[in-house]
PDB file of N, CA and C in Angstrom:
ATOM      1  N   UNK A   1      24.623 -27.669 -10.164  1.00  0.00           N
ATOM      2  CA  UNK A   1      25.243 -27.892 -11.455  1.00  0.00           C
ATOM      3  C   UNK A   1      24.197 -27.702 -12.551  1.00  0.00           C
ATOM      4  N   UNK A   2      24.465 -26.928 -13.405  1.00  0.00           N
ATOM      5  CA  UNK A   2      23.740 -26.907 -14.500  1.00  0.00           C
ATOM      6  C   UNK A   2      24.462 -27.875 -16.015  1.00  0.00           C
ATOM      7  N   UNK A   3      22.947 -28.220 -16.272  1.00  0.00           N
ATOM      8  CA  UNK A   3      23.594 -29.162 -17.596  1.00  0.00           C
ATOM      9  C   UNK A   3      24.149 -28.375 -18.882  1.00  0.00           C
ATOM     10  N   UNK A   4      24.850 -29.202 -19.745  1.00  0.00           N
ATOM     11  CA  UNK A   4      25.362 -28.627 -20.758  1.00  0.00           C
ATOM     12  C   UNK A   4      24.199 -28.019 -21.746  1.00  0.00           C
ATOM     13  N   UNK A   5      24.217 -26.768 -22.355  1.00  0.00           N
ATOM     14  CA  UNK A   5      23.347 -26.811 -23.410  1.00  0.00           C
ATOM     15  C   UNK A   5      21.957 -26.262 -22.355  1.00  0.00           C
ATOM     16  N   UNK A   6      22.197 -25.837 -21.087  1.00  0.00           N
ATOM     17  CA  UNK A   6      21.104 -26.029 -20.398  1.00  0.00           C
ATOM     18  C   UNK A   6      21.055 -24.490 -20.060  1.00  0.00           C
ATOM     19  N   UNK A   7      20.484 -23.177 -19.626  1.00  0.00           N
ATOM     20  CA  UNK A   7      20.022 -21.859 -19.413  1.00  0.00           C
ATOM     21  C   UNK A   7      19.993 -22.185 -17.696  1.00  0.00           C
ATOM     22  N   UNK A   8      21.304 -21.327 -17.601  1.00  0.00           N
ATOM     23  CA  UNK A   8      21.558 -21.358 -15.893  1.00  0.00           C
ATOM     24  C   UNK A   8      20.421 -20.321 -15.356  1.00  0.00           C
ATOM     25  N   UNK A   9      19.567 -20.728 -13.780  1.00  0.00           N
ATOM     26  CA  UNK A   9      18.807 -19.847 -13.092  1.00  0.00           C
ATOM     27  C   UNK A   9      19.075 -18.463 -13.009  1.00  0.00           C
ATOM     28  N   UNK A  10      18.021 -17.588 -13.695  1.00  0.00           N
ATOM     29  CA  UNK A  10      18.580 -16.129 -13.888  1.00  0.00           C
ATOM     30  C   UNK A  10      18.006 -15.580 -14.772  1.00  0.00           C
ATOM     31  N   UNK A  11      18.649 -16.583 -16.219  1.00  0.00           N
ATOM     32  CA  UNK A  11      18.787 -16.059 -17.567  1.00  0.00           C
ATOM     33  C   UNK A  11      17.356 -16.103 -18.244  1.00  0.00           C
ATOM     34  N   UNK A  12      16.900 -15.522 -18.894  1.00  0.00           N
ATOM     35  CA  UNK A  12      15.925 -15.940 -19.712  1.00  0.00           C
ATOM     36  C   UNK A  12      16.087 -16.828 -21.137  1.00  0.00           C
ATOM     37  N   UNK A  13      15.448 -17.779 -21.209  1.00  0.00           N
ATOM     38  CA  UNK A  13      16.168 -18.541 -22.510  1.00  0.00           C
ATOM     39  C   UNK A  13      15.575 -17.780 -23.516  1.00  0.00           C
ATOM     40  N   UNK A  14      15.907 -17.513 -24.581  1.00  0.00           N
ATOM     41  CA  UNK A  14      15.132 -17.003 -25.569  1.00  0.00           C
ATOM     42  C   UNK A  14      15.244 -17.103 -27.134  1.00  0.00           C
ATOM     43  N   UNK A  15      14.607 -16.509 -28.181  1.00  0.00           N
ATOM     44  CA  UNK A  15      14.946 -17.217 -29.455  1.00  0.00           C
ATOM     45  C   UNK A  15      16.049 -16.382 -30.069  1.00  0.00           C
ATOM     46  N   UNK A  16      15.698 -16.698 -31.312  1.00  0.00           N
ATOM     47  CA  UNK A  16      17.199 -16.129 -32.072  1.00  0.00           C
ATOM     48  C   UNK A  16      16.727 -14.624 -32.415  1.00  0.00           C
ATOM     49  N   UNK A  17      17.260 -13.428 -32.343  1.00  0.00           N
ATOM     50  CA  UNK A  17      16.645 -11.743 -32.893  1.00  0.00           C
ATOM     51  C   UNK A  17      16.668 -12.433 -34.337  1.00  0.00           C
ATOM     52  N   UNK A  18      15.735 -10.843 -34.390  1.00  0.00           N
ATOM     53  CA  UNK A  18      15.815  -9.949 -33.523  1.00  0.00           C
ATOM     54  C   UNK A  18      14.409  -9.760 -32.605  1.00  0.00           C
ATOM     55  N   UNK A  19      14.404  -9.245 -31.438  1.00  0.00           N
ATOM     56  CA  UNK A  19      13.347  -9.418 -30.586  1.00  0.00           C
ATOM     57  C   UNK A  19      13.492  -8.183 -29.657  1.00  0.00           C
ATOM     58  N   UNK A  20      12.713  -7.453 -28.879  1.00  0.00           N
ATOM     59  CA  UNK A  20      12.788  -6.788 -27.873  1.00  0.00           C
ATOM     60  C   UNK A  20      13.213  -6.012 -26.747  1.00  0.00           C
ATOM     61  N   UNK A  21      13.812  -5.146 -25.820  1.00  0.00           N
ATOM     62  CA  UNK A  21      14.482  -5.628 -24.431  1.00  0.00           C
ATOM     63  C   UNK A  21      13.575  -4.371 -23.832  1.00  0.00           C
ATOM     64  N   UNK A  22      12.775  -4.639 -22.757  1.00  0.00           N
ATOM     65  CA  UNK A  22      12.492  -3.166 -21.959  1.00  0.00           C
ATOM     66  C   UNK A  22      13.428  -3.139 -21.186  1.00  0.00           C
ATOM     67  N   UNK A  23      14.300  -2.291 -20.813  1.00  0.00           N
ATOM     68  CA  UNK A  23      14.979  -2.204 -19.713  1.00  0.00           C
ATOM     69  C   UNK A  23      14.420  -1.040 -18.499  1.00  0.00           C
ATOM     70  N   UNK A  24      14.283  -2.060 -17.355  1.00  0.00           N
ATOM     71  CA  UNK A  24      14.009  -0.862 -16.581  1.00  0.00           C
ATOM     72  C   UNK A  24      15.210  -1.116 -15.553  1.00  0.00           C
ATOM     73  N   UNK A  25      15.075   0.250 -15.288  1.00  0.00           N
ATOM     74  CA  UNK A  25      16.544   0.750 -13.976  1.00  0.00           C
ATOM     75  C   UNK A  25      15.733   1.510 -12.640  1.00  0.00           C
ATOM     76  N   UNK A  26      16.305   1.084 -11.697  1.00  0.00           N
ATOM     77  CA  UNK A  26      15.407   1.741 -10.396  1.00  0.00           C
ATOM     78  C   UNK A  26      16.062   1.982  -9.264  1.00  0.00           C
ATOM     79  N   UNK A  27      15.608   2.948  -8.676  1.00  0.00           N
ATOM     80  CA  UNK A  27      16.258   3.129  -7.185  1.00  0.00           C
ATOM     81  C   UNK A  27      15.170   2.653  -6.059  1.00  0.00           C
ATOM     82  N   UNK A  28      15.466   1.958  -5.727  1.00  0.00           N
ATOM     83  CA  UNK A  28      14.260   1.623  -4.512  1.00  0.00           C
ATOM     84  C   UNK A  28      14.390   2.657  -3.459  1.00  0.00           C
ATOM     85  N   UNK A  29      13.416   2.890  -3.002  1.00  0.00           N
ATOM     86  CA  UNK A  29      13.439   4.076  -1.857  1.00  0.00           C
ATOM     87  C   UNK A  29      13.303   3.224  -0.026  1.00  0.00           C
ATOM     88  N   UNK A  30      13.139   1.801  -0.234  1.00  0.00           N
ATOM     89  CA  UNK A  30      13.217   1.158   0.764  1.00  0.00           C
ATOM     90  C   UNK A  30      11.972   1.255   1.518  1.00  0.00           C
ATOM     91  N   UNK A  31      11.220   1.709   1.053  1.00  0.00           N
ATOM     92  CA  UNK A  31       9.763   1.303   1.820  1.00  0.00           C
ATOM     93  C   UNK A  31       8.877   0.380   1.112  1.00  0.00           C
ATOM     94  N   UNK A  32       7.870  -0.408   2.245  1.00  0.00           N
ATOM     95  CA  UNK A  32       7.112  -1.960   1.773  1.00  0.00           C
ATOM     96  C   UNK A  32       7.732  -2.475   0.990  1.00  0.00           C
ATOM     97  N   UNK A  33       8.765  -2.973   1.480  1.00  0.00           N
ATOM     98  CA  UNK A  33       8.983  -4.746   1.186  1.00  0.00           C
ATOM     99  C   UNK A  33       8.844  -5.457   0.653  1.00  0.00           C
ATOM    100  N   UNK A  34       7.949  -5.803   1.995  1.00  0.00           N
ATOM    101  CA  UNK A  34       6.648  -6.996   1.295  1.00  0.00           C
ATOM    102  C   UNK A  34       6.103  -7.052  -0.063  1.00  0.00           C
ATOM    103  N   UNK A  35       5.337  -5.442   0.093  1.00  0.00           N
ATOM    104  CA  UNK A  35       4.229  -5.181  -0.938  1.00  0.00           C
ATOM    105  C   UNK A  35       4.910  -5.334  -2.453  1.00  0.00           C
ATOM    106  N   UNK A  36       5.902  -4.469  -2.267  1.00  0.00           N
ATOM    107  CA  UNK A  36       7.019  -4.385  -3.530  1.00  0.00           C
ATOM    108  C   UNK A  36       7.320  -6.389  -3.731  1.00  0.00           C
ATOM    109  N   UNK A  37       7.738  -6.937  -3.506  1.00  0.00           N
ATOM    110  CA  UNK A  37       8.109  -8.416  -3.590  1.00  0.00           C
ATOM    111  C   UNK A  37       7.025  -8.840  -4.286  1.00  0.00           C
ATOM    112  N   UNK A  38       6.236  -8.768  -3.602  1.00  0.00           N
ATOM    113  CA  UNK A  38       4.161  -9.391  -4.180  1.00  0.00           C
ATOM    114  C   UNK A  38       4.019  -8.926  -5.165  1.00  0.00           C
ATOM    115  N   UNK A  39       4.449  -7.256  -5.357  1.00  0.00           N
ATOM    116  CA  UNK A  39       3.471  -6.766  -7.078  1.00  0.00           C
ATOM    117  C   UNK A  39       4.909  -7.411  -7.659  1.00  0.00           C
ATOM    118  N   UNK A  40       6.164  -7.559  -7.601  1.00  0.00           N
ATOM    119  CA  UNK A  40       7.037  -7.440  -8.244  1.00  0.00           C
ATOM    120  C   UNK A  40       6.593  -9.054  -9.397  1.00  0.00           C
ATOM    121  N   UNK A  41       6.630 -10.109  -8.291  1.00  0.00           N
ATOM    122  CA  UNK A  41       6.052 -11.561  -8.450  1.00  0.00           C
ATOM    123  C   UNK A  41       5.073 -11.576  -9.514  1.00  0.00           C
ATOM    124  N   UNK A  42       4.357 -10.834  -9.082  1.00  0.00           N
ATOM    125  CA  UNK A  42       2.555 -10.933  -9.920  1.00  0.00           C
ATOM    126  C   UNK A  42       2.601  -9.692 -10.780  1.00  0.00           C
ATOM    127  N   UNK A  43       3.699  -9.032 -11.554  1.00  0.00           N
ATOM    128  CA  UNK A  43       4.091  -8.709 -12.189  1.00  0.00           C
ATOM    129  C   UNK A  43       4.569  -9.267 -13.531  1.00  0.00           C
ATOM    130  N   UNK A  44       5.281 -10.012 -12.919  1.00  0.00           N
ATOM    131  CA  UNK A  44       6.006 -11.097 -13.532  1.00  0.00           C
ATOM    132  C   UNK A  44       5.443 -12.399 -14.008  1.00  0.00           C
ATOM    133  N   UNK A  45       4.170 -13.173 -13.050  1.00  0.00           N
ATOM    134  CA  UNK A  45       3.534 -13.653 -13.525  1.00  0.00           C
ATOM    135  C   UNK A  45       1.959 -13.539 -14.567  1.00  0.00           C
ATOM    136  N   UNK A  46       1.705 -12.177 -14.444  1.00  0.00           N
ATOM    137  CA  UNK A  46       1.256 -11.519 -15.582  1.00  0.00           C
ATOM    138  C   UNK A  46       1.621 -11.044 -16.635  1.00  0.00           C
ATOM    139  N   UNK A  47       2.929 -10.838 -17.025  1.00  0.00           N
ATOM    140  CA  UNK A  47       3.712 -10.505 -17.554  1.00  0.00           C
ATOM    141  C   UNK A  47       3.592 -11.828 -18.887  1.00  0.00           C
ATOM    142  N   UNK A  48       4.066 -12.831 -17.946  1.00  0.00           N
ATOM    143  CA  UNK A  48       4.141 -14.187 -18.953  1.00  0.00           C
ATOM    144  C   UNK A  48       2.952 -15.052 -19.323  1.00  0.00           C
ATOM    145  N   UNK A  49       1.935 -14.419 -19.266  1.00  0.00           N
ATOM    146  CA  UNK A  49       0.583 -14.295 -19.562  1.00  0.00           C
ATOM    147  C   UNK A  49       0.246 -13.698 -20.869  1.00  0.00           C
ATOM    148  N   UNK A  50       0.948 -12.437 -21.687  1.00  0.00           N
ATOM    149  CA  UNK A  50       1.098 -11.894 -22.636  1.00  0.00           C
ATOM    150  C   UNK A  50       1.630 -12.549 -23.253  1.00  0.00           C
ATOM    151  N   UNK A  51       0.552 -12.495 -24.722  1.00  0.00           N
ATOM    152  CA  UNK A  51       1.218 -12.948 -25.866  1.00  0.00           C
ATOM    153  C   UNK A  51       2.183 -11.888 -26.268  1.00  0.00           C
ATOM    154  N   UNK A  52       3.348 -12.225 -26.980  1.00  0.00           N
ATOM    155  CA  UNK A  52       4.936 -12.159 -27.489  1.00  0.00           C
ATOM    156  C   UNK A  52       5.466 -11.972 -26.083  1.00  0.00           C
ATOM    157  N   UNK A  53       5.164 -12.223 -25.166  1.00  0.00           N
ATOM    158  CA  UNK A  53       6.195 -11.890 -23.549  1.00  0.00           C
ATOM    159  C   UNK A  53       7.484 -12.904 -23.781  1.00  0.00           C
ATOM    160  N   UNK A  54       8.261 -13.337 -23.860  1.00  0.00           N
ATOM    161  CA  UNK A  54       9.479 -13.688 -24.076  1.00  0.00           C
ATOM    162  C   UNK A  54      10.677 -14.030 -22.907  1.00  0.00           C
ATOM    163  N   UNK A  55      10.627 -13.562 -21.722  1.00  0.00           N
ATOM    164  CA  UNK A  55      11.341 -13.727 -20.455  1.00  0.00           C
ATOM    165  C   UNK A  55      11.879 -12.460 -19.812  1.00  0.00           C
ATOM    166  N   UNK A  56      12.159 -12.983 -18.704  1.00  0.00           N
ATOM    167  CA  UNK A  56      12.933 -11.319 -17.691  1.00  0.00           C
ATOM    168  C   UNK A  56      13.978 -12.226 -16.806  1.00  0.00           C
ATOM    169  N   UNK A  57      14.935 -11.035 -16.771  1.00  0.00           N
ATOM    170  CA  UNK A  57      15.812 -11.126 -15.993  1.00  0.00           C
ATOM    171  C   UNK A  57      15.978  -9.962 -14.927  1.00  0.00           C
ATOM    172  N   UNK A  58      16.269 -10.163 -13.616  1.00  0.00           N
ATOM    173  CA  UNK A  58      16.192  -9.093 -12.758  1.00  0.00           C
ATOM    174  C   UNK A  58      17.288  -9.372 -11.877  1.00  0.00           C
ATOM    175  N   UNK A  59      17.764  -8.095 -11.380  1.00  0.00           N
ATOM    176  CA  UNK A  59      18.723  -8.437 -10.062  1.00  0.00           C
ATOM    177  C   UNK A  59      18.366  -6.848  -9.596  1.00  0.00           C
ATOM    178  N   UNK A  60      18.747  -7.090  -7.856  1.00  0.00           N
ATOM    179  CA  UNK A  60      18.779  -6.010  -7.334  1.00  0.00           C
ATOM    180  C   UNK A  60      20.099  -6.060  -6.372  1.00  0.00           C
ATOM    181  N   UNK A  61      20.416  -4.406  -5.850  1.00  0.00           N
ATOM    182  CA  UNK A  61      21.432  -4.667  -5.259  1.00  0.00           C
ATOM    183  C   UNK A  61      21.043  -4.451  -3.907  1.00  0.00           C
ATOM    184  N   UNK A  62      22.145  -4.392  -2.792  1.00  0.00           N
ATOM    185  CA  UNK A  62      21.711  -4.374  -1.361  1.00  0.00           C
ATOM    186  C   UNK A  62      21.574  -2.711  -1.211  1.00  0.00           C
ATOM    187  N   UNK A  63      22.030  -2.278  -2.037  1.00  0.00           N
ATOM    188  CA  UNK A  63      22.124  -0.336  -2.530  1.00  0.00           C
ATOM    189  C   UNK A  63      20.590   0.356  -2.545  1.00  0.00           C
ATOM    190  N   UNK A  64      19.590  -0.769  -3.549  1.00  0.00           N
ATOM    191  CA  UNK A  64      18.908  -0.758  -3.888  1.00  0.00           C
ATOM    192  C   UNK A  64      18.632  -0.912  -5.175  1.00  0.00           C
ATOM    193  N   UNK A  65      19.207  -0.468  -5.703  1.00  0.00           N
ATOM    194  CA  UNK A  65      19.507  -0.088  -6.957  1.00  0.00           C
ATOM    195  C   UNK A  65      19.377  -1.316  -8.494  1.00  0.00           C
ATOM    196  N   UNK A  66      18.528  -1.573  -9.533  1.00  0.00           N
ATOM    197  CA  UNK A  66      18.283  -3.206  -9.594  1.00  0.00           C
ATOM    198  C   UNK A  66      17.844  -2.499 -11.379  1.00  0.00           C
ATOM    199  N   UNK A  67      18.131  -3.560 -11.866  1.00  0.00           N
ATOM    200  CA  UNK A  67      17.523  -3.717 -13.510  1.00  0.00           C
ATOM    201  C   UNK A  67      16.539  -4.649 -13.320  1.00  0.00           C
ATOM    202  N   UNK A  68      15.725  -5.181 -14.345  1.00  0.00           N
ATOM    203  CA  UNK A  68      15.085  -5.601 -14.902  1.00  0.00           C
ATOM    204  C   UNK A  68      14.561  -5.490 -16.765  1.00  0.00           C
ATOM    205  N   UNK A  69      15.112  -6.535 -17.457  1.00  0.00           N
ATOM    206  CA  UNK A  69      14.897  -6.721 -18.360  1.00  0.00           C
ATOM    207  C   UNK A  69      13.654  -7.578 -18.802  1.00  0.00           C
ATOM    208  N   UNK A  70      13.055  -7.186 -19.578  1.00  0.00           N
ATOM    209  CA  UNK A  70      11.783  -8.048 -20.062  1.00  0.00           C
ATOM    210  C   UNK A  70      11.929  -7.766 -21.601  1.00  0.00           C
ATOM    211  N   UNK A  71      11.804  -9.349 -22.082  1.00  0.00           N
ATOM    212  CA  UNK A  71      11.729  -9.292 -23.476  1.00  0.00           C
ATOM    213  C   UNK A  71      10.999  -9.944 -24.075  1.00  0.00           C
ATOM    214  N   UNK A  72      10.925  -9.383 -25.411  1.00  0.00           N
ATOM    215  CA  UNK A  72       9.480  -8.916 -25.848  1.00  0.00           C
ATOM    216  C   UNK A  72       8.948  -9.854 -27.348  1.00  0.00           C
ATOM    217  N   UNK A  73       8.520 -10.256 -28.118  1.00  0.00           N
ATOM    218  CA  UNK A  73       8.813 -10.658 -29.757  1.00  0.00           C
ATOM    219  C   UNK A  73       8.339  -9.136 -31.021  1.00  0.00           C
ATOM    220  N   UNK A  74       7.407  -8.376 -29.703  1.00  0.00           N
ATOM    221  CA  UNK A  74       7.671  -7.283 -31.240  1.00  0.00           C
ATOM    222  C   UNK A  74       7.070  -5.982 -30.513  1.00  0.00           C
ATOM    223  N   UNK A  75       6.888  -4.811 -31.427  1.00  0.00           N
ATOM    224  CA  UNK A  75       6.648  -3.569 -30.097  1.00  0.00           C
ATOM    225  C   UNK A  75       4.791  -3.144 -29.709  1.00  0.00           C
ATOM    226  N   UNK A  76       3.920  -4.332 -30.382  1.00  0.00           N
ATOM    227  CA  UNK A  76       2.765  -4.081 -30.294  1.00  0.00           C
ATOM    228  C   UNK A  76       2.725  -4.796 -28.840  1.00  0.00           C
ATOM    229  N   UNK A  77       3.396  -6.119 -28.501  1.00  0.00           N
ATOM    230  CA  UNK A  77       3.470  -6.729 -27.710  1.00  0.00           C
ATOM    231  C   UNK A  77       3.945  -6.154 -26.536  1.00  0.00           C
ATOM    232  N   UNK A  78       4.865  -5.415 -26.374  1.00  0.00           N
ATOM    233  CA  UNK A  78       4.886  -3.924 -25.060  1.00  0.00           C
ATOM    234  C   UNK A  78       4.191  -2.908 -25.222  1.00  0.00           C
ATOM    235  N   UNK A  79       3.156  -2.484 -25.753  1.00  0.00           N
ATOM    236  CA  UNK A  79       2.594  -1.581 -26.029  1.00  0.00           C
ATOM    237  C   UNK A  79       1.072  -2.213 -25.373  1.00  0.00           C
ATOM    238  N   UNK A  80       1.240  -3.447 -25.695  1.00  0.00           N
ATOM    239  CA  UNK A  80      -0.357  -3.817 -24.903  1.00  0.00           C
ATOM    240  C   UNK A  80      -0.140  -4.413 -23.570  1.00  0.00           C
ATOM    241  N   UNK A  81       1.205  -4.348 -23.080  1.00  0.00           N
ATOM    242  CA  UNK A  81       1.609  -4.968 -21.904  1.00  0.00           C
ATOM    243  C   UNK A  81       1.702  -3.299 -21.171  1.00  0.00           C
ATOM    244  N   UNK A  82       1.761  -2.336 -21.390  1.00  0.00           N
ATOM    245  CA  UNK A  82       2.197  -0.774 -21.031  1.00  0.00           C
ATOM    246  C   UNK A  82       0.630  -0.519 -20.718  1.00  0.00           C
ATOM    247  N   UNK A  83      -0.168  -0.942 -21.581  1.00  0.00           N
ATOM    248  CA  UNK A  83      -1.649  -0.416 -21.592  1.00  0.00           C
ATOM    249  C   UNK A  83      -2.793  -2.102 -20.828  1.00  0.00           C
ATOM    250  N   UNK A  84      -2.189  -3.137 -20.109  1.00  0.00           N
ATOM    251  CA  UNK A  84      -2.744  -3.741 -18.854  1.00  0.00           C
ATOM    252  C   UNK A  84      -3.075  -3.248 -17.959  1.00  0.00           C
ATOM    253  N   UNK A  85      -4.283  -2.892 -17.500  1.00  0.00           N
ATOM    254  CA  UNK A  85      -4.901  -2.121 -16.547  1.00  0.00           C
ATOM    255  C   UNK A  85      -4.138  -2.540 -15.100  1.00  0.00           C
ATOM    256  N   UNK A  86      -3.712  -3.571 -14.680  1.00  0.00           N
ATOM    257  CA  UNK A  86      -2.846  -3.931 -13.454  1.00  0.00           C
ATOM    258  C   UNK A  86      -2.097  -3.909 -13.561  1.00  0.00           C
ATOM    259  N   UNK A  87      -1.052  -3.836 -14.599  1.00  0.00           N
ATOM    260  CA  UNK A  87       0.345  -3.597 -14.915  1.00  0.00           C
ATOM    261  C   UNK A  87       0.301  -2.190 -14.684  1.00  0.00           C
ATOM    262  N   UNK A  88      -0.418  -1.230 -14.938  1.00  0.00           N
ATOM    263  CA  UNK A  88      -0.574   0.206 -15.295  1.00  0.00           C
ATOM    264  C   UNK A  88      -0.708   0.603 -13.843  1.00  0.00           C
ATOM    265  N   UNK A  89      -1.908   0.061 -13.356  1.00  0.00           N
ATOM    266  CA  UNK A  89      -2.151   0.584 -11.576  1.00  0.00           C
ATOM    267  C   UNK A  89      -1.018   0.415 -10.720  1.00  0.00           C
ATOM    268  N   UNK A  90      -0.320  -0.999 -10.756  1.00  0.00           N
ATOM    269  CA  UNK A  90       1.039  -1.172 -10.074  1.00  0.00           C
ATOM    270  C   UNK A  90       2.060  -0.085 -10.634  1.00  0.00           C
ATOM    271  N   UNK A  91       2.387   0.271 -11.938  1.00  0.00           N
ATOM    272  CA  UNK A  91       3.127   1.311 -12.112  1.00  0.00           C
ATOM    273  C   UNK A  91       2.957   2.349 -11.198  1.00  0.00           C
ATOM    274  N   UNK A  92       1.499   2.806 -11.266  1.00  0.00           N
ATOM    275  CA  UNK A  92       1.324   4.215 -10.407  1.00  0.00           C
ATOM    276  C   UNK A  92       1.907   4.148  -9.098  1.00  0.00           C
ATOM    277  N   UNK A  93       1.621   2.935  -8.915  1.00  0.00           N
ATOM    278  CA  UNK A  93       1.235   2.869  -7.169  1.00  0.00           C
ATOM    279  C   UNK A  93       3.079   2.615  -7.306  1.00  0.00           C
ATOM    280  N   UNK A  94       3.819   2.424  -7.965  1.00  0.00           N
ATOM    281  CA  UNK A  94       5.417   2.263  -7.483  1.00  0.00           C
ATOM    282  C   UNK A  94       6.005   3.647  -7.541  1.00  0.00           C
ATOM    283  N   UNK A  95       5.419   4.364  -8.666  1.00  0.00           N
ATOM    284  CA  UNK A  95       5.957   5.737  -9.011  1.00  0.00           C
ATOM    285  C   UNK A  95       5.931   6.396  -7.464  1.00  0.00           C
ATOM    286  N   UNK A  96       4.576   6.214  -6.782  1.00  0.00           N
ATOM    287  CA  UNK A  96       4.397   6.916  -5.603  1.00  0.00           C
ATOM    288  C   UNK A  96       5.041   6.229  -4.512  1.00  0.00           C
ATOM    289  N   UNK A  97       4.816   5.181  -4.241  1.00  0.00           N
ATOM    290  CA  UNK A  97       5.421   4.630  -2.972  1.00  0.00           C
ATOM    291  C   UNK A  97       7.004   3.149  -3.396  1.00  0.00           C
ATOM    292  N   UNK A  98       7.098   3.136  -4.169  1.00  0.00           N
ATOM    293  CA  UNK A  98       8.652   1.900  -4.083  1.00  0.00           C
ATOM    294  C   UNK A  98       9.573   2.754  -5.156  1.00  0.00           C
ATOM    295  N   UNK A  99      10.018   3.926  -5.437  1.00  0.00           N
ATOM    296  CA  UNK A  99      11.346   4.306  -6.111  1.00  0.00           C
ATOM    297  C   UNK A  99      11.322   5.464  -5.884  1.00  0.00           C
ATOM    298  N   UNK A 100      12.631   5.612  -5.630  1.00  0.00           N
ATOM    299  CA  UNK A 100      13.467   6.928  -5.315  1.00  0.00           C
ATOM    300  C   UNK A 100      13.744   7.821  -6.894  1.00  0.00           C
ATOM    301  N   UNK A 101      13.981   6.770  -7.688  1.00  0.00           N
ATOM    302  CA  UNK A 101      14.338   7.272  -8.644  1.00  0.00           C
ATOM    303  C   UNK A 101      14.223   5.717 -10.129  1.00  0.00           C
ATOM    304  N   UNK A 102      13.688   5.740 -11.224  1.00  0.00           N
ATOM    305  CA  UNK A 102      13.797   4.729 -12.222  1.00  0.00           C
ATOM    306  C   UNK A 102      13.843   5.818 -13.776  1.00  0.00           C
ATOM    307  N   UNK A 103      14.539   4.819 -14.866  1.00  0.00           N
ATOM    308  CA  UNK A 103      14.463   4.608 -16.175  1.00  0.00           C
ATOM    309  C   UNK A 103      14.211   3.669 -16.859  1.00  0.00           C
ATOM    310  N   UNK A 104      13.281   3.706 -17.964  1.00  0.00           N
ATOM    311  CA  UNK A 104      12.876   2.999 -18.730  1.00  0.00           C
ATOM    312  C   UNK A 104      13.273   3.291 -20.328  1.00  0.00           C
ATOM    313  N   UNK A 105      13.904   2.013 -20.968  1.00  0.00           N
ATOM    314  CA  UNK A 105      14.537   2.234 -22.133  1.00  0.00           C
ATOM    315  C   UNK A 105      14.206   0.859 -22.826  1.00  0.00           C
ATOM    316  N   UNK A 106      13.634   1.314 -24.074  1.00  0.00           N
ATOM    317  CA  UNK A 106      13.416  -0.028 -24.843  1.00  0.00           C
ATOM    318  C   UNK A 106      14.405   0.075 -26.400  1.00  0.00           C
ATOM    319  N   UNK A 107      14.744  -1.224 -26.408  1.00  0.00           N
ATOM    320  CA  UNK A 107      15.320  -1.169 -27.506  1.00  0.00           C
ATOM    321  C   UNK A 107      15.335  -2.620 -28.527  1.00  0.00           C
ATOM    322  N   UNK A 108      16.046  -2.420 -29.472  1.00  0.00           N
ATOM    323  CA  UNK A 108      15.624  -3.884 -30.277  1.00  0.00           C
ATOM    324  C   UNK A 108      16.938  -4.423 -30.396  1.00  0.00           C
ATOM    325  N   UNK A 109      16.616  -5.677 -30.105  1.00  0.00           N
ATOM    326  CA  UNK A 109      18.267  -6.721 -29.991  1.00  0.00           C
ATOM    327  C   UNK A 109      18.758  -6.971 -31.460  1.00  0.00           C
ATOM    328  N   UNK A 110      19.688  -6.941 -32.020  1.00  0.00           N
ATOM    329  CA  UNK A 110      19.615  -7.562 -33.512  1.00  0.00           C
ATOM    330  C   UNK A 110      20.792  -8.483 -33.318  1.00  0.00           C
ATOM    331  N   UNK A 111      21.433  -8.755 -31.707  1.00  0.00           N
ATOM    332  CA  UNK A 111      22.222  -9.840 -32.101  1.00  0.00           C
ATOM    333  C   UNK A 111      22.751 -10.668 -30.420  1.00  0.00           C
ATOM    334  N   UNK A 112      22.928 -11.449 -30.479  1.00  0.00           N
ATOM    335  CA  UNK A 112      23.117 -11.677 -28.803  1.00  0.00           C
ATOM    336  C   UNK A 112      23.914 -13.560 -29.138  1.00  0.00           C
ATOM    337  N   UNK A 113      25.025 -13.322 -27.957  1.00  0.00           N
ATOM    338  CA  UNK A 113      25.220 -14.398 -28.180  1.00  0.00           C
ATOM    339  C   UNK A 113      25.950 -14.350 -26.645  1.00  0.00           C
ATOM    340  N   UNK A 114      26.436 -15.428 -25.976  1.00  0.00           N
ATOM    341  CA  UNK A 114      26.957 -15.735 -24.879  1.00  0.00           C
ATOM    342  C   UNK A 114      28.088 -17.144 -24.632  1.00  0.00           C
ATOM    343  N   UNK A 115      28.431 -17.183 -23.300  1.00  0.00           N
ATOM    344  CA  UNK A 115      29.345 -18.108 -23.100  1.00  0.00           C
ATOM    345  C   UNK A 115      28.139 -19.548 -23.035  1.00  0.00           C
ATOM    346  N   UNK A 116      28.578 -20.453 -23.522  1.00  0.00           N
ATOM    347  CA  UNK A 116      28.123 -21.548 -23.131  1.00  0.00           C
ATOM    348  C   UNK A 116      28.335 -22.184 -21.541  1.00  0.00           C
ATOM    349  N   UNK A 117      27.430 -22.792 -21.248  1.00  0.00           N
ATOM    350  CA  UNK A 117      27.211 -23.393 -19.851  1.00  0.00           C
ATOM    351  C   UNK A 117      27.892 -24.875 -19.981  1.00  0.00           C
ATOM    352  N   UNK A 118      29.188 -25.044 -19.038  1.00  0.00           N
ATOM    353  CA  UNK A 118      29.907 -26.230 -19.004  1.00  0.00           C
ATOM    354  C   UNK A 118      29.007 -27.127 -18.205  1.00  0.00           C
ATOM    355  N   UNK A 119      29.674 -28.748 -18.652  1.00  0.00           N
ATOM    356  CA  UNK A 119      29.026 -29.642 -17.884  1.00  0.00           C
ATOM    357  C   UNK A 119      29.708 -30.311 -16.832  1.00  0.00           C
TER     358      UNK A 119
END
């Protein structure tokens, strides 16, 4: 049960825009696992290490096939997260060995609103 007023497991809580969204889209090609899980993690926990980093949301499917959103407070703040020397090496190393196929699209939110979480 999630509380009222409370950001169900998933979501990223975040402030009011306008603010950020990288969207990435991917095809996993189904090789390492493991390895993929680990950089994905320590991705993520480097990620929120950056100043303006803001939250992510991710899902994947059993297809493979998975988003990931990361958001941002402004575009210097993905621009120095694009240019992290381990953020950058894990890119390479996915380009070559964890996707069949990905897109990357950034854009700026100027409005977002949702269902509220019952109690």
């Amino acid at each position: 049960m999630t509380l009222p007023g409370t950001i169900p497991p998933g979501f990223a809580s975040l402030p009011e825009p306008p603010y950020y969204a990288v969207i990435f889209s991917s095809l996993r090609n189904g090789e390492d696992e493991a390895g993929y899980a680990a950089a994905s993690e320590r991705m993520l926990e480097l990620a929120a290490q950056r100043p303006g980093f803001l939250g992510a949301e991710s899902v994947r499917g059993a297809d493979g096939f998975g988003i990931t959103v990361s958001y941002w407070a402004n575009e210097a703040a993905i621009a120095a997260w694009k240019h992290d020397a381990e953020h950058a090496a894990t890119r390479a190393h996915g380009r070559k060995h964890w996707y069949a196929h990905y897109e990357l699209r950034v854009a700026r939110v100027e409005r977002a609103y949702g269902k509220p979480t019952k109690g």
